[in-house]
Protein backbone atom coordinates (compact mmCIF):
# COMPACT_ATOMS: atom_id res chain seq x y z
CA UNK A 1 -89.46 244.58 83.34
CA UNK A 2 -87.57 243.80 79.68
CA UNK A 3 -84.46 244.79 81.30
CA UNK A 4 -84.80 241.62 83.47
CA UNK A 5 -86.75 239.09 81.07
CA UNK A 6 -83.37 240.00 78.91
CA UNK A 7 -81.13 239.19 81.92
CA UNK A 8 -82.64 236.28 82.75
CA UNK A 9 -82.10 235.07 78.93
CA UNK A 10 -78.52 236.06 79.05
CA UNK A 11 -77.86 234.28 82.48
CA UNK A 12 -80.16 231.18 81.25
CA UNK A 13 -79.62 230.62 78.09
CA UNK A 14 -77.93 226.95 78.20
CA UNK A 15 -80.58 225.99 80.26
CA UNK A 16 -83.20 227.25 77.99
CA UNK A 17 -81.88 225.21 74.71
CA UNK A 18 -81.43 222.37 77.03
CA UNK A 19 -85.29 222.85 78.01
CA UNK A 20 -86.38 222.92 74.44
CA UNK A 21 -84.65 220.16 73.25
CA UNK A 22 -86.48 218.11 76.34
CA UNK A 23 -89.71 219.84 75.10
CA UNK A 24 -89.05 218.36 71.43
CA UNK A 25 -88.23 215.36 72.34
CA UNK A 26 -90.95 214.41 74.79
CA UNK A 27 -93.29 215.87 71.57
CA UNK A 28 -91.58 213.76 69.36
CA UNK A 29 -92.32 210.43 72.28
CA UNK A 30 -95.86 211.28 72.20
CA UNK A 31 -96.95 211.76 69.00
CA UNK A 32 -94.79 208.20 67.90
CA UNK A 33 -96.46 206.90 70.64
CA UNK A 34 -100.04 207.46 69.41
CA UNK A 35 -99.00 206.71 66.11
CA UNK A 36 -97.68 203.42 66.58
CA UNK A 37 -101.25 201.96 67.48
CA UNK A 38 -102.80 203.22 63.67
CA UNK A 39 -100.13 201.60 61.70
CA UNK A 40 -100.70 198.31 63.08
């Protein structure tokens, strides 16, 4: 079972930083985009 959750990292891993840089970003949309309304 580790053996292939740390093949599937090796094989993956552009993918994965790609993914968390989506994550981040779509964080980073949402929390602007509630804060937006409490500054005006």
């Amino acid at each position: 079972m580790i053996h292939d959750l740390k093949s599937a990292l090796t094989r993956s891993r552009s993918t994965l930083a790609e993914d968390m840089v989506g994550a981040v970003s779509l964080l980073v949309i949402l929390i602007g985009g509630l804060s937006i309304p409490a500054i005006f």
